[in-house]
Protein backbone atom coordinates (compact mmCIF):
# COMPACT_ATOMS: atom_id res chain seq x y z
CA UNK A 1 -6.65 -4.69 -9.57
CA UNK A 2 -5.25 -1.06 -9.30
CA UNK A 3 -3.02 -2.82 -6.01
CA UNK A 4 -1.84 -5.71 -8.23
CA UNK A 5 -0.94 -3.24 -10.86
CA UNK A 6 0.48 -0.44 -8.61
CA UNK A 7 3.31 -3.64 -7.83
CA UNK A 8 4.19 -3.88 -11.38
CA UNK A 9 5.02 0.23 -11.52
CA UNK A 10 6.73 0.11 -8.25
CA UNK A 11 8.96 -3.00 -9.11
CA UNK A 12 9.39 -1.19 -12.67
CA UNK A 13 10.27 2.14 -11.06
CA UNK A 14 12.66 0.04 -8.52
CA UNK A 15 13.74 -3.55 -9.69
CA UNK A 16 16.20 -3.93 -6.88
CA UNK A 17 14.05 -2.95 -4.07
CA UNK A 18 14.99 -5.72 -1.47
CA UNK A 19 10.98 -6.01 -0.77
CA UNK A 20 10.00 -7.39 -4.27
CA UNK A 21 9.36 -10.74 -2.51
CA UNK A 22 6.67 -9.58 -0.33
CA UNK A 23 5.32 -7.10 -3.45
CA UNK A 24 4.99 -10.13 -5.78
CA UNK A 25 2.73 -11.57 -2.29
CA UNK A 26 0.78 -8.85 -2.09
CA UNK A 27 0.24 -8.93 -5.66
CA UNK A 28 -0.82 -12.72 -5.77
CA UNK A 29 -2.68 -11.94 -2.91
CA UNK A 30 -4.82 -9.38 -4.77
CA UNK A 31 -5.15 -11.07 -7.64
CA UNK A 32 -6.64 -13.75 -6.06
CA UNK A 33 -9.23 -11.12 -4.14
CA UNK A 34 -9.79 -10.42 -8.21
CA UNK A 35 -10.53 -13.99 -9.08
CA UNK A 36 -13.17 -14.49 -6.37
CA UNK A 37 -14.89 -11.00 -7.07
CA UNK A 38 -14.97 -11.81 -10.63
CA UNK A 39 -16.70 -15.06 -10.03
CA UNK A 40 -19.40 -12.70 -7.70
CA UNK A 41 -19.98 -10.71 -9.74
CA UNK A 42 -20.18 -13.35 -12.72
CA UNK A 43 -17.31 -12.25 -14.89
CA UNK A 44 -15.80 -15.30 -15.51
CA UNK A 45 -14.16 -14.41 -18.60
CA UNK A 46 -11.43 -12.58 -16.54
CA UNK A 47 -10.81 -15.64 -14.56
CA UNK A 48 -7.98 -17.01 -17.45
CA UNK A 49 -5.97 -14.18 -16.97
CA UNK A 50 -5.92 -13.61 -13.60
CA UNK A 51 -5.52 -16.81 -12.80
CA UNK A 52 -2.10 -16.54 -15.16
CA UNK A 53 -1.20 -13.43 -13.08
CA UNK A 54 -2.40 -14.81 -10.11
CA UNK A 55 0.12 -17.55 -10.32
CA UNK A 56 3.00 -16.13 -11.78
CA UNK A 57 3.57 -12.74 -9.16
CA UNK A 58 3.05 -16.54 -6.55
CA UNK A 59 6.00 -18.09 -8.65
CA UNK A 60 8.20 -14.82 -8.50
CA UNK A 61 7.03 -14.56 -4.75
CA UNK A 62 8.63 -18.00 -4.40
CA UNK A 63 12.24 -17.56 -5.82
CA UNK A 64 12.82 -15.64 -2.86
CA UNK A 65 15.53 -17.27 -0.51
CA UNK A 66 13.70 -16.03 2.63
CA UNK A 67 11.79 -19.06 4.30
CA UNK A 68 8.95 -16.82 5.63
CA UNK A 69 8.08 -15.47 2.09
CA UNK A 70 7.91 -19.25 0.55
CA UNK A 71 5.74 -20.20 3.95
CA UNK A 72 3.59 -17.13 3.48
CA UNK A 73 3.03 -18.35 -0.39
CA UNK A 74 2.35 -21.40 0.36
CA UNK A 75 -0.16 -20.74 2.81
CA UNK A 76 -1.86 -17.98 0.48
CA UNK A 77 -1.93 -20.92 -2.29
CA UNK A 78 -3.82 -23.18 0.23
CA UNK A 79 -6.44 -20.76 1.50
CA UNK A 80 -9.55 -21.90 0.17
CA UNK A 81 -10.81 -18.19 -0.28
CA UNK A 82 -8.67 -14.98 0.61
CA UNK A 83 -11.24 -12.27 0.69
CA UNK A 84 -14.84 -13.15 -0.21
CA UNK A 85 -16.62 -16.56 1.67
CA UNK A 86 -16.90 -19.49 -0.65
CA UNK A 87 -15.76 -17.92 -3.58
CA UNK A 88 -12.87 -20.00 -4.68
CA UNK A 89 -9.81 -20.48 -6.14
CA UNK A 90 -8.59 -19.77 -9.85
């Protein structure tokens, strides 16, 4: 979570850094490593939220113009599990 949330100071300290596309990936990205070690470690009261997060850095992600950032979010969206086995989606 302190990745996912070092994006939003970055983009906040630099809203017209030409790499906010890939930011708002790795954010998704990392929230979705949140979702699946919240359901580990049986704190599935965060999952709402993150989810929510989850999905909108992935929807900022994809207003990018670049057709390698819309492929890369698409594939992260499709992964059945991005960093623990079996865990998941939100």
């Amino acid at each position: 979570m302190n990745e996912a949330n070092f994006v939003d100071y970055w983009l906040k300290e630099k809203p017209k850094t030409p790499i906010a596309p890939f930011l708002y990936l790795f954010k998704a990205h990392r929230l979705r490593a949140a979702c699946e070690a919240a359901i580990l470690n049986n704190q599935k009261n965060l999952l709402p939220s993150l989810s929510i997060k989850y999905k909108m850095a992935l929807k900022k992600a994809r207003q990018s113009k670049n057709p390698l950032i819309l492929c890369i979010a698409d594939d992260l969206d499709m992964q059945k599990y991005v960093y623990i086995e079996g865990q998941g989606r939100p």
